[in-house]
Protein backbone atom coordinates (compact mmCIF):
# COMPACT_ATOMS: atom_id res chain seq x y z
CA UNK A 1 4.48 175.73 -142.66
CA UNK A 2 3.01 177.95 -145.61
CA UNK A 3 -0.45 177.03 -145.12
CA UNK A 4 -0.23 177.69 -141.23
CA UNK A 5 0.58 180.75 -141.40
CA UNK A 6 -2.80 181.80 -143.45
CA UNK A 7 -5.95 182.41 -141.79
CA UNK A 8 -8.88 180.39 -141.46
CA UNK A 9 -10.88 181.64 -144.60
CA UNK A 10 -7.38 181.24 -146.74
CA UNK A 11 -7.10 177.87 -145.00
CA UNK A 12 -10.54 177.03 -146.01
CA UNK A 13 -9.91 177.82 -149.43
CA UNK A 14 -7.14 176.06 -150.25
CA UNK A 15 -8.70 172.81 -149.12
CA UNK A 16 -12.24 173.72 -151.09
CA UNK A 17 -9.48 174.12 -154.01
CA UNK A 18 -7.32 170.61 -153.37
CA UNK A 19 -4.29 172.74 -153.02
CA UNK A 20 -3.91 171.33 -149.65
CA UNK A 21 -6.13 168.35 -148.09
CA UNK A 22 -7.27 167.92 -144.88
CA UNK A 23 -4.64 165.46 -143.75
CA UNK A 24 -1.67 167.53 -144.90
CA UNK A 25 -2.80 170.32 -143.36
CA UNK A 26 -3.41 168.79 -140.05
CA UNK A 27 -0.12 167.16 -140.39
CA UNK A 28 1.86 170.55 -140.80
CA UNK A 29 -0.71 172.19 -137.78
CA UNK A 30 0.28 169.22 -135.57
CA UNK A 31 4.22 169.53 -136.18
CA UNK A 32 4.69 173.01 -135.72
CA UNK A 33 2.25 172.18 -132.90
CA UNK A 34 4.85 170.24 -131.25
CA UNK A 35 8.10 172.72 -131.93
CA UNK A 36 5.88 175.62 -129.93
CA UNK A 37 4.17 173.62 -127.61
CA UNK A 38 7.53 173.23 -124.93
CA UNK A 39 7.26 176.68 -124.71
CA UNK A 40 4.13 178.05 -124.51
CA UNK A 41 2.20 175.48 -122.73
CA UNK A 42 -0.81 176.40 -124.65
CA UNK A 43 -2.72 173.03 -124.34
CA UNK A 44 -4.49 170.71 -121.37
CA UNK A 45 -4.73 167.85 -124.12
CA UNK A 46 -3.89 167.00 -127.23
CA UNK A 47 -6.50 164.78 -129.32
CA UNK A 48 -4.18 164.13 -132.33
CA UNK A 49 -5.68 160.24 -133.11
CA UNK A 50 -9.48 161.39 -133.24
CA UNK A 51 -8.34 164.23 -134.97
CA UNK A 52 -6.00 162.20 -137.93
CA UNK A 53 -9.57 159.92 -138.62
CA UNK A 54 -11.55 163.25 -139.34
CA UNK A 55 -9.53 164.57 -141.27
CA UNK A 56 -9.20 161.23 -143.62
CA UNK A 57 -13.17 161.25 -143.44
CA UNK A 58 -12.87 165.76 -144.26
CA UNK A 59 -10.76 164.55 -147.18
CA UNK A 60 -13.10 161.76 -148.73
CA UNK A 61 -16.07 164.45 -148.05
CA UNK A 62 -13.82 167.20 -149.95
CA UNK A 63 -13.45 165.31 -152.56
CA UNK A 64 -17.26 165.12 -153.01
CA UNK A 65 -17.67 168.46 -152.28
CA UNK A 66 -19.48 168.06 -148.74
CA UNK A 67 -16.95 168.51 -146.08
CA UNK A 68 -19.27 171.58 -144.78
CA UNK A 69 -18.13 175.68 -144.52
CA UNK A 70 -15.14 174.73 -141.98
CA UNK A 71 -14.60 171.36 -144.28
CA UNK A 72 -10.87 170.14 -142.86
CA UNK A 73 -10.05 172.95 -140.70
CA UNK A 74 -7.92 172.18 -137.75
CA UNK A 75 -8.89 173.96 -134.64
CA UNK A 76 -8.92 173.82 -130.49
CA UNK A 77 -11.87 174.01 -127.55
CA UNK A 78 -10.52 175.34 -124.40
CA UNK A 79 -10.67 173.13 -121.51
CA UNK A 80 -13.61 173.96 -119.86
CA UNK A 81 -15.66 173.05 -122.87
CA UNK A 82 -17.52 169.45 -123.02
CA UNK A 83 -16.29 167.03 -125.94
CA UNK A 84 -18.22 163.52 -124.82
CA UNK A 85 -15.82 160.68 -124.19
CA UNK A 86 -12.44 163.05 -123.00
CA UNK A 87 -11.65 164.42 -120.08
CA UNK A 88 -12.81 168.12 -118.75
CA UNK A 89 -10.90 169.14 -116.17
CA UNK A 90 -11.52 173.20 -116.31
CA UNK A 91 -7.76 173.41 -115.05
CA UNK A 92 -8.40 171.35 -111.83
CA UNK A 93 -6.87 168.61 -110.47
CA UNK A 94 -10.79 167.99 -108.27
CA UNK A 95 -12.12 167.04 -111.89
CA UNK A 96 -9.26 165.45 -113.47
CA UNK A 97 -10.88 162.34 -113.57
CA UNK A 98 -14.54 164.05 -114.85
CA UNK A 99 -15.37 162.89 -118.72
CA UNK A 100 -18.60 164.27 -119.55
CA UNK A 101 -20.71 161.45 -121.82
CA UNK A 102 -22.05 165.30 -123.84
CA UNK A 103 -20.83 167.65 -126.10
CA UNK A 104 -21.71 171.10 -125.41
CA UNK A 105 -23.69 172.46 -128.28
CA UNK A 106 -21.27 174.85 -129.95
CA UNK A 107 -18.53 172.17 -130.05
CA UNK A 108 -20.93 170.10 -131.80
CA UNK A 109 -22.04 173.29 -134.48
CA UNK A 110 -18.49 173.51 -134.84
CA UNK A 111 -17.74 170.16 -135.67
CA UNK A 112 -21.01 169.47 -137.86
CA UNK A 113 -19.57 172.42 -139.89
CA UNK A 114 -16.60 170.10 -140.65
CA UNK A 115 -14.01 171.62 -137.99
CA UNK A 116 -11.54 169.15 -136.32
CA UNK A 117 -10.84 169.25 -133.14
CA UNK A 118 -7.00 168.08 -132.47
CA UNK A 119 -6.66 169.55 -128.88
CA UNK A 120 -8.29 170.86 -125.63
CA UNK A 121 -6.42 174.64 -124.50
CA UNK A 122 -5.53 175.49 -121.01
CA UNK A 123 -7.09 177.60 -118.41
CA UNK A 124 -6.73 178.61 -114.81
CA UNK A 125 -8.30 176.42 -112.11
CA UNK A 126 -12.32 176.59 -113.02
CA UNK A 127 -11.67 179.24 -115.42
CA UNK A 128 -11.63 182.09 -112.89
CA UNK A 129 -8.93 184.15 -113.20
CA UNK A 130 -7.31 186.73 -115.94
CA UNK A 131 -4.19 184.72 -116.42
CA UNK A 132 -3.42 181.43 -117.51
CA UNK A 133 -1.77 179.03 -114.96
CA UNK A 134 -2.54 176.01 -112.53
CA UNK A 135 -1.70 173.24 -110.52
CA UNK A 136 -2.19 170.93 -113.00
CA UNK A 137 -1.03 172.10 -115.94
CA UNK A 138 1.31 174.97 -114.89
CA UNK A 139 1.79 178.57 -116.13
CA UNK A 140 0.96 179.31 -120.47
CA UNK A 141 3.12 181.98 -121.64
CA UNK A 142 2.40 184.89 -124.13
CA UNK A 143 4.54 184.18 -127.67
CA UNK A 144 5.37 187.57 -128.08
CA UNK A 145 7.22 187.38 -124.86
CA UNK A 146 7.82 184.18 -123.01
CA UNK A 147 8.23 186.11 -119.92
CA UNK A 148 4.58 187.76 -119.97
CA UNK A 149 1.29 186.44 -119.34
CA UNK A 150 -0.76 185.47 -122.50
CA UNK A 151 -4.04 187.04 -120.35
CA UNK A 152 -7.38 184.59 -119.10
CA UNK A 153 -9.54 182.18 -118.48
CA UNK A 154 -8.92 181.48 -122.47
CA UNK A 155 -5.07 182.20 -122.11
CA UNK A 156 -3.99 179.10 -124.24
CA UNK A 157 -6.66 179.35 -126.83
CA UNK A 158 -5.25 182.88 -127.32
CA UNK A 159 -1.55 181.70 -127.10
CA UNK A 160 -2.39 178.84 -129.65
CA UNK A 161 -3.94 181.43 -132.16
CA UNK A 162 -1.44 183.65 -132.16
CA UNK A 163 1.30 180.95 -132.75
CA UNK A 164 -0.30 179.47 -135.58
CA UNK A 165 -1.64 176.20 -133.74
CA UNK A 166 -5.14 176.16 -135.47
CA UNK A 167 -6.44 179.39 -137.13
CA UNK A 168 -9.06 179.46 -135.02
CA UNK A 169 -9.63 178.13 -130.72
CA UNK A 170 -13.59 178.62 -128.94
CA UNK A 171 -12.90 180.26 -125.94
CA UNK A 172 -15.09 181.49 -122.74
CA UNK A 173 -16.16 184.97 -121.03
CA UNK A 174 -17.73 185.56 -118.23
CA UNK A 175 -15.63 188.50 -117.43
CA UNK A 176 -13.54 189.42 -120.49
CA UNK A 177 -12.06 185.81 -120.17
CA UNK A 178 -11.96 185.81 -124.14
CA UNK A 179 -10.85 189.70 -124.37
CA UNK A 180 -8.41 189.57 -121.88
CA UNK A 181 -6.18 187.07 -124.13
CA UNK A 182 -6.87 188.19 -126.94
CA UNK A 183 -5.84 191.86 -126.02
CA UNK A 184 -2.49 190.45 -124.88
CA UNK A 185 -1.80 187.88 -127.20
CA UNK A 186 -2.61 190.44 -130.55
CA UNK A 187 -5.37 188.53 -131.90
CA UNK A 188 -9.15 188.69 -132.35
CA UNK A 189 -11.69 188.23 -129.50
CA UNK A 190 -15.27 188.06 -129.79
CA UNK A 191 -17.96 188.22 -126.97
CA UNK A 192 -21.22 187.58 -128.21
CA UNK A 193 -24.59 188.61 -126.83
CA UNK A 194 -25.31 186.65 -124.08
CA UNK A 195 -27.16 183.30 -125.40
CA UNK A 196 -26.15 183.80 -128.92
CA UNK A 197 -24.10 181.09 -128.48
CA UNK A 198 -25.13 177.63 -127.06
CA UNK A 199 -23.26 176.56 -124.55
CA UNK A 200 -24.98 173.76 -122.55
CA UNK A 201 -24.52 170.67 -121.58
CA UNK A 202 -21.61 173.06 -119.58
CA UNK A 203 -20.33 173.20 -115.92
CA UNK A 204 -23.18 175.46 -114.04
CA UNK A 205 -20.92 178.01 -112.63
CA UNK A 206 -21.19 181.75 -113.68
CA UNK A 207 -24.09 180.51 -116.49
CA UNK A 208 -25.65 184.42 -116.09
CA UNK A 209 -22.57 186.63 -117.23
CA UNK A 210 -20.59 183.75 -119.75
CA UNK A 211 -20.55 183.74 -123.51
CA UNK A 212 -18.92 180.83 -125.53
CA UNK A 213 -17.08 183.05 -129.06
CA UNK A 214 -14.57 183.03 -131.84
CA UNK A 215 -10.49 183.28 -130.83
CA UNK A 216 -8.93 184.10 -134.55
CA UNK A 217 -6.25 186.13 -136.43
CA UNK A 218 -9.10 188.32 -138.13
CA UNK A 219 -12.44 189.78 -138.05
CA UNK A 220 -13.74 188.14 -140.73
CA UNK A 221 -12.58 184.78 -139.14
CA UNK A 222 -14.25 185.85 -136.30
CA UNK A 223 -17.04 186.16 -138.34
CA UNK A 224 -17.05 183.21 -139.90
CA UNK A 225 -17.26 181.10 -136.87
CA UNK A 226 -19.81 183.37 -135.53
CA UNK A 227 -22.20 182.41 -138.21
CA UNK A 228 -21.67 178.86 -137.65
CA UNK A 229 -21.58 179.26 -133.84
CA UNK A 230 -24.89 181.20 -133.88
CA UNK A 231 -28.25 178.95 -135.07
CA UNK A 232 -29.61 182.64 -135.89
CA UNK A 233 -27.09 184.45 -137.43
CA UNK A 234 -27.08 185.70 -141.36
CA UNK A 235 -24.88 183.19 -143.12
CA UNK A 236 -21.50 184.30 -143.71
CA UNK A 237 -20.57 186.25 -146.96
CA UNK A 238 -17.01 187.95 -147.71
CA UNK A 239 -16.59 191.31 -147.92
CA UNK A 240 -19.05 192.40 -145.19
CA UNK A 241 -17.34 195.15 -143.45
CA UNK A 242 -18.74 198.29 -143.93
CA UNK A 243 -17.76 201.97 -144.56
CA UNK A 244 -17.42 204.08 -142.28
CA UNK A 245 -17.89 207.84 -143.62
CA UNK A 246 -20.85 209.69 -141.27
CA UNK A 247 -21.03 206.66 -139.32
CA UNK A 248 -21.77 207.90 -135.72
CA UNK A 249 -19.29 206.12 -133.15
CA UNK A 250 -19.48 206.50 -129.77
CA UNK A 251 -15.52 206.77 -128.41
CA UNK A 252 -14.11 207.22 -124.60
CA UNK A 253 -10.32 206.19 -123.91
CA UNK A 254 -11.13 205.57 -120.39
CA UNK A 255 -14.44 205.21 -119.74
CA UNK A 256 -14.30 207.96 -116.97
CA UNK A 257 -13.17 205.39 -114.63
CA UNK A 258 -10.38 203.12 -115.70
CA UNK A 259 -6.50 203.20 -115.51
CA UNK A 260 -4.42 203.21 -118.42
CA UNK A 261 -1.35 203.26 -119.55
CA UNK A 262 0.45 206.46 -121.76
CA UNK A 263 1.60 203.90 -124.69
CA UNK A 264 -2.30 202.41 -124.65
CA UNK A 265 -3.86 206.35 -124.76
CA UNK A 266 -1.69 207.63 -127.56
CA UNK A 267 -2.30 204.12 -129.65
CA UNK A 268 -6.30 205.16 -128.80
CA UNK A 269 -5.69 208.79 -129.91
CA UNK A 270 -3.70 207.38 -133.02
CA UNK A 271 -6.77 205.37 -133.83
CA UNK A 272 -9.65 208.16 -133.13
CA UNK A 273 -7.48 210.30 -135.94
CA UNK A 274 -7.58 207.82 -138.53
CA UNK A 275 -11.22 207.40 -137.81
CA UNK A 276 -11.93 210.87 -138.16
CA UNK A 277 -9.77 210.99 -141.94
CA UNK A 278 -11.89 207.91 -142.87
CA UNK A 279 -15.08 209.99 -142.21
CA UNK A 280 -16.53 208.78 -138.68
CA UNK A 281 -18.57 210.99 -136.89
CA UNK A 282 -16.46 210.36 -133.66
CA UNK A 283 -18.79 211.06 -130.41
CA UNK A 284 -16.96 211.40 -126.81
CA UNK A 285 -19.06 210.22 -124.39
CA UNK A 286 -19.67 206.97 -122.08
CA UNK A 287 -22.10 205.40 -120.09
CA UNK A 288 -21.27 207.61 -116.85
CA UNK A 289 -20.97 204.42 -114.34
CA UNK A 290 -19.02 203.90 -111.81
CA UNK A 291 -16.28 201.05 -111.89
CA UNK A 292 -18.62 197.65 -112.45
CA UNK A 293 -15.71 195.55 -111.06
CA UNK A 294 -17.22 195.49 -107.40
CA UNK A 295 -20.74 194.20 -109.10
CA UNK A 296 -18.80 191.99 -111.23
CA UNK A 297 -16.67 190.36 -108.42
CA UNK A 298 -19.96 189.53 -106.31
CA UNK A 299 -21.78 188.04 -108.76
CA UNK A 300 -19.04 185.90 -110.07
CA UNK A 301 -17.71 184.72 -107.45
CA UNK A 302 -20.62 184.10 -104.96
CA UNK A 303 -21.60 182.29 -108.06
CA UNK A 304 -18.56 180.45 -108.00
CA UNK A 305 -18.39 179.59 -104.31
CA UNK A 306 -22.08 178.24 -104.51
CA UNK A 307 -21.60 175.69 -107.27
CA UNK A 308 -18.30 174.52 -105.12
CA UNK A 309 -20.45 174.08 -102.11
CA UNK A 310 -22.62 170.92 -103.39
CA UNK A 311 -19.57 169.41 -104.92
CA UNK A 312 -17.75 168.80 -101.76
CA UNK A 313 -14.46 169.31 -103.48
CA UNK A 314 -11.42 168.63 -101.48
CA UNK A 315 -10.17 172.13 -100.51
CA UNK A 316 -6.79 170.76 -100.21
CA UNK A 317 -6.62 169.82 -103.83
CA UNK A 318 -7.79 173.18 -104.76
CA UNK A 319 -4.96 175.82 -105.54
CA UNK A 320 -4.68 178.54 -103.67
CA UNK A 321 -6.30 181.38 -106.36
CA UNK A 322 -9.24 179.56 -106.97
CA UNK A 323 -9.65 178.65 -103.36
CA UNK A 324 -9.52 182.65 -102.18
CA UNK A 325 -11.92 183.41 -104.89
CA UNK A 326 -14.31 181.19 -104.02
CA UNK A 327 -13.92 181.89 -100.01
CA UNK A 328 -14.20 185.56 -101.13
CA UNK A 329 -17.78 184.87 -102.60
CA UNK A 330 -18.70 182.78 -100.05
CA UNK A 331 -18.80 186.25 -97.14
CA UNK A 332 -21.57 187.70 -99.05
CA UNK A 333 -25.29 186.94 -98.65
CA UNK A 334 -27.99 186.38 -101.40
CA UNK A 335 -29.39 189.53 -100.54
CA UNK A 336 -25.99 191.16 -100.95
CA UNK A 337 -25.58 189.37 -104.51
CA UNK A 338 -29.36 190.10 -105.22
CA UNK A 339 -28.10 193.57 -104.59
CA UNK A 340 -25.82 193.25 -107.32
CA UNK A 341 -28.14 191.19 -109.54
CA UNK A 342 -30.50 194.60 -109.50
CA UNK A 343 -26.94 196.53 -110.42
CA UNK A 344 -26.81 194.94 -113.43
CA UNK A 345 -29.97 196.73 -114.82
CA UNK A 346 -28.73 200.20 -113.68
CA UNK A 347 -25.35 198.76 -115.90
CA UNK A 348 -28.02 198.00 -118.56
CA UNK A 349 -30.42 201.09 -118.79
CA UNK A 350 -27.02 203.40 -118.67
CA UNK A 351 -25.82 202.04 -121.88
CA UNK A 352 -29.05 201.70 -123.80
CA UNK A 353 -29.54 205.27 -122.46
CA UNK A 354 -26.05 205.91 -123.85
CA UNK A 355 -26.90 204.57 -127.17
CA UNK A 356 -30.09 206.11 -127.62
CA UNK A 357 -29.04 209.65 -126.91
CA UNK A 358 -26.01 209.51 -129.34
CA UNK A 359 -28.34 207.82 -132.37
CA UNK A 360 -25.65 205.37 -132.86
CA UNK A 361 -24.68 201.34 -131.85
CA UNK A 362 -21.50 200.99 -131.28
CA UNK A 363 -18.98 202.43 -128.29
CA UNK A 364 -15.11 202.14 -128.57
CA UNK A 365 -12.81 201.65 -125.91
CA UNK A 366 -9.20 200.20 -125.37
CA UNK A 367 -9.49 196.80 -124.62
CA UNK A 368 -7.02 196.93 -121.47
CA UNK A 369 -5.34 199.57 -119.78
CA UNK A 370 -1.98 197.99 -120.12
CA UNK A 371 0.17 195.80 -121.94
CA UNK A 372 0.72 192.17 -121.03
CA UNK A 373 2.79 192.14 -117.63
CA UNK A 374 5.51 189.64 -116.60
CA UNK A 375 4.49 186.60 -114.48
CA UNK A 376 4.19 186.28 -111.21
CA UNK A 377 3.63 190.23 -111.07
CA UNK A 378 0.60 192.25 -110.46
CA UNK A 379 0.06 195.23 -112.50
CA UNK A 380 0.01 198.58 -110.37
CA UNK A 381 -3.31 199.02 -111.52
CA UNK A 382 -6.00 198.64 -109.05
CA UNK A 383 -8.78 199.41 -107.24
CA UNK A 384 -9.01 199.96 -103.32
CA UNK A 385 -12.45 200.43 -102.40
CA UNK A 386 -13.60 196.40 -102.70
CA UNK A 387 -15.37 194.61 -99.65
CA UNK A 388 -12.15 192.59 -98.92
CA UNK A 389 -9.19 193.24 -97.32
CA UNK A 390 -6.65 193.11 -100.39
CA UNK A 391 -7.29 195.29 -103.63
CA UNK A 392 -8.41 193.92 -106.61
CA UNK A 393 -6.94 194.01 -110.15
CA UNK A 394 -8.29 196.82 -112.06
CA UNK A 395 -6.75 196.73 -115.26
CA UNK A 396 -9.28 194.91 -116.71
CA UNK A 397 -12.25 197.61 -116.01
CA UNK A 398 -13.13 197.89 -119.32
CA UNK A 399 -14.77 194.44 -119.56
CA UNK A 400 -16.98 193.51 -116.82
CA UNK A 401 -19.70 195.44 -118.66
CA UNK A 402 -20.46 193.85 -121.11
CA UNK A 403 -20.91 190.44 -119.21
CA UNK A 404 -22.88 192.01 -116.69
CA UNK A 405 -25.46 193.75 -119.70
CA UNK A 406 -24.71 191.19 -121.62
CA UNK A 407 -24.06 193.45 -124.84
CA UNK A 408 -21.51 191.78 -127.35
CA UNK A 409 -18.01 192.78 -127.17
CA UNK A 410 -14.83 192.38 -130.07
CA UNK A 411 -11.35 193.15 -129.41
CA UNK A 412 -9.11 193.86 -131.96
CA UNK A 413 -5.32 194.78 -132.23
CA UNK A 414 -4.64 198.63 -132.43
CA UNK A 415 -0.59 198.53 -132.63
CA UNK A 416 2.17 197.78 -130.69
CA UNK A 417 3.10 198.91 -127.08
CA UNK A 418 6.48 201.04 -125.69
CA UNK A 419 7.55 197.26 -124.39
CA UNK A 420 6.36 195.78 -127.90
CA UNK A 421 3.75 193.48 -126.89
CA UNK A 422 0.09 193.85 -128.46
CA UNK A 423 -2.37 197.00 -127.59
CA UNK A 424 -6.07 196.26 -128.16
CA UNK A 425 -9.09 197.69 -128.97
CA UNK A 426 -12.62 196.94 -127.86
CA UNK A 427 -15.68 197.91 -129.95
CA UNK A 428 -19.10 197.70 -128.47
CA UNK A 429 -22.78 197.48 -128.93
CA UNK A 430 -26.27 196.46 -127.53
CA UNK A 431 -27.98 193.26 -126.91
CA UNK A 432 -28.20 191.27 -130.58
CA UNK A 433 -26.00 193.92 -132.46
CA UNK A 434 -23.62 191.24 -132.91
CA UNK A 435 -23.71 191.65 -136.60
CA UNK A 436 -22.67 195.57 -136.68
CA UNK A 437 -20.21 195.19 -134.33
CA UNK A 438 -18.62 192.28 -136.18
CA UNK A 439 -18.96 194.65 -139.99
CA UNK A 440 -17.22 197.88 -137.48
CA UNK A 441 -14.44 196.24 -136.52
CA UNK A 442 -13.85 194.37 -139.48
CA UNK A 443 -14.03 198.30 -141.17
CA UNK A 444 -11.54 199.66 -138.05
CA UNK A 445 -9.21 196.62 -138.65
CA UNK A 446 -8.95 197.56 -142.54
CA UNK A 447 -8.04 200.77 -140.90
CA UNK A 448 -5.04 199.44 -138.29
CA UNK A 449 -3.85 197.23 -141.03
CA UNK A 450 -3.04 195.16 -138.48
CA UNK A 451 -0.91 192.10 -140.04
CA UNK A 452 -2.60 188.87 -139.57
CA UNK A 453 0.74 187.06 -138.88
CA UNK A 454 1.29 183.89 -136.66
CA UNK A 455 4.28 184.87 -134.04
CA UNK A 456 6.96 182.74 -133.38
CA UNK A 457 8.34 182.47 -129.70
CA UNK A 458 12.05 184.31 -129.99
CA UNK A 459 13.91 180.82 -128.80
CA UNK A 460 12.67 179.32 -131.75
CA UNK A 461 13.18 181.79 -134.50
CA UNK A 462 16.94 181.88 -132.48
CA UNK A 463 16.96 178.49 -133.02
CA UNK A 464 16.44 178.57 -136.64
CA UNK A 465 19.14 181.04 -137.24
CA UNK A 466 21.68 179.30 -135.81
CA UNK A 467 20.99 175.80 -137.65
CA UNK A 468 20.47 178.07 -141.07
């Protein structure tokens, strides 16, 4: 288990180095795989044969020094994403039986970088909610606590991250699907700029607001896959974080508008002090918008409930979330999501204004307003002034932005919570500033000193002590 527990670009070394080859490694990821696995619930398929012949063909290319920048590194694809020849479900059991005969183009960057795929992660039904469970293939649990919820859509690329099961998982957000997990599960979670990522062939649903980006353990993992995710992006070199003396960041702990918790405001004030002894020049200030979760919710799902429409699915095979969020897009009108299509630029202008008037690129936020909560519970958090009849969730209000402006997005651990479960932090910039945001947080993550450790479910490491 002592190469699991490293991150990708320590993974990566050791097999450029022959201290570990492809197969071994594999081999060790695919065995502690299977101890975590019963209790997490982190995958929707595991592709352990196809994945055994890469890494004998990673091995013979290592050997001749051509197994490519991810040469032999074991890694996951959430659900949703195509991989030609195996089923695609997207966490329903209407497209259990769909196998696409494509492979979406940031699998295949992934894999001509010498990745190997050995399993598919869950998602909710369609990828449409903030937490991880479905019909058909049940709830995914957070490893730091089994009880919680590991977050969503990308809940069990998160879950599988955190516990060590591939150093790094390509997860989806179209509205803080890859944050949301991330924040919870106390690992890396990178947005991208919208299109900086390929993601077609893909399912058409939500195809204005999603980004495909890097789940890891670190920033400069993130990075890593960025630059082979991206066609455009500066190649990857080590050591590219920045300093951070008179740097001008843009910080607000609540955005004006969202809930959040005491524990997740004095982590955020924790973190604005260190900033300021490193040298920042820390600005207060936001875009002044009102909560974007009412223009969020129309767009996505009156997205949502018109790609459903053509497919015919049987609604009786649909589970009940996904149903009411796609019967809840379905009440609007195209002028009333045109409405919120012109919304989106007001989001837009307000942060480039934001930007412009503070000389600087980057805004910081908390990630979430609250700590993972247990399952099967809704956080108190929410918001009551929604077109429908029940409230919606509002504890994720510091996301929807940057889908709907399409600005890239990290989140990065900032400490530990009063119920000891992750806190995160989000840092932001404009359209293509994928780059800075990536060197920021990489410098605010030297900062944290956030551990980069893999976390073992507490039955397990219970387990262990008993048989020692």
């Amino acid at each position: 288990m002592q190469y699991i527990k490293k991150t990708a670009i320590q993974q990566i070394d050791a097999l450029k180095t022959g201290e570990i080859s492809a197969t071994e490694l594999l081999e060790q990821t695919i065995t502690h795989a299977d101890k975590i696995d019963p209790y997490l619930n982190p995958f929707a398929q595991k592709l352990y044969n196809r994945a055994r012949q890469l890494a004998s063909e990673a091995d013979k290319k290592l050997e001749k020094g051509k197994a490519g920048l991810l040469g032999g590194l074991p890694i996951t694809i959430k659900d949703s994403q195509f991989l030609a020849g195996y089923p695609c479900a997207n966490g329903s059991r209407t497209l259990r039986e769909f196998v696409p005969n494509e492979t979406c183009r940031a699998v295949e960057l992934l894999e001509q970088a010498g990745a190997i795929i050995f399993a598919k992660t869950t998602c909710p039904e369609f990828s449409l909610t903030g937490i991880t469970s479905s019909e058909l293939y049940g709830l995914t649990s957070n490893p730091w606590n089994l009880g919680r919820t590991c977050g969503g859509s990308s809940g069990g690329a998160a879950a599988s991250v955190a516990a060590g099961l591939g150093a790094f998982s390509l997860g989806g957000d179209g509205g803080g699907s890859i944050r949301i997990p991330a924040g919870f599960c106390g690992i890396v979670g990178f947005k991208p700029s919208f299109g900086a990522i390929p993601r077609e062939p893909c399912f058409p649903s939500w195809q204005s607001i999603v980004s495909y980006g890097p789940m890891t353990r670190s920033v400069a993992d993130a990075h890593l896959m960025y630059s082979v995710l991206n066609p455009d992006a500066a190649a990857y070199q080590e050591s590219q974080s920045l300093g951070l003396k008179d740097y001008p960041l843009i910080v607000s702990e609540d955005l004006g508008i969202a809930p959040v918790d005491g524990d997740v405001r004095q982590a955020f004030r924790s973190l604005l002090d260190k900033l300021a002894n490193s040298g920042a020049r820390l600005i207060d200030d936001s875009p002044g918008l009102p909560s974007s979760v009412v223009t969020w919710a129309v767009t996505a799902s009156f997205d949502a409930a018109m790609h459903a429409k053509p497919k015919n699915h049987d609604a009786a095979s649909i589970g009940e979330v996904a149903r009411d969020f796609i019967d809840f897009g379905g009440q609007f009108t195209q002028e009333e999501f045109q409405r919120a299509q012109d919304n989106r630029q007001v989001i837009r202008d307000a942060y480039q204004t934001m930007f412009e008037r503070n000389k600087s690129s980057i805004l910081i936020t908390p990630t979430l307003g609250c700590e993972a909560f247990p399952h099967g519970s809704i956080h108190p958090h929410k918001i009551e002034d929604m077109p429908i009849e029940k409230p919606w969730l509002d504890w994720a209000s510091f996301l929807y932005d940057a889908n709907l402006a399409e600005l890239p997005a990290c989140a990065i651990p900032m400490g530990i919570g009063d119920e000891g479960l992750p806190l995160s932090l989000q840092v932001l910039g404009p359209i293509g500033s994928d780059e800075e945001v990536l060197r920021v947080a990489e410098a605010i993550e030297t900062l944290i000193d956030w551990q980069h450790s893999i976390v073992i479910p507490q039955p397990i490491v219970e387990s262990l002590q008993q048989s020692a």
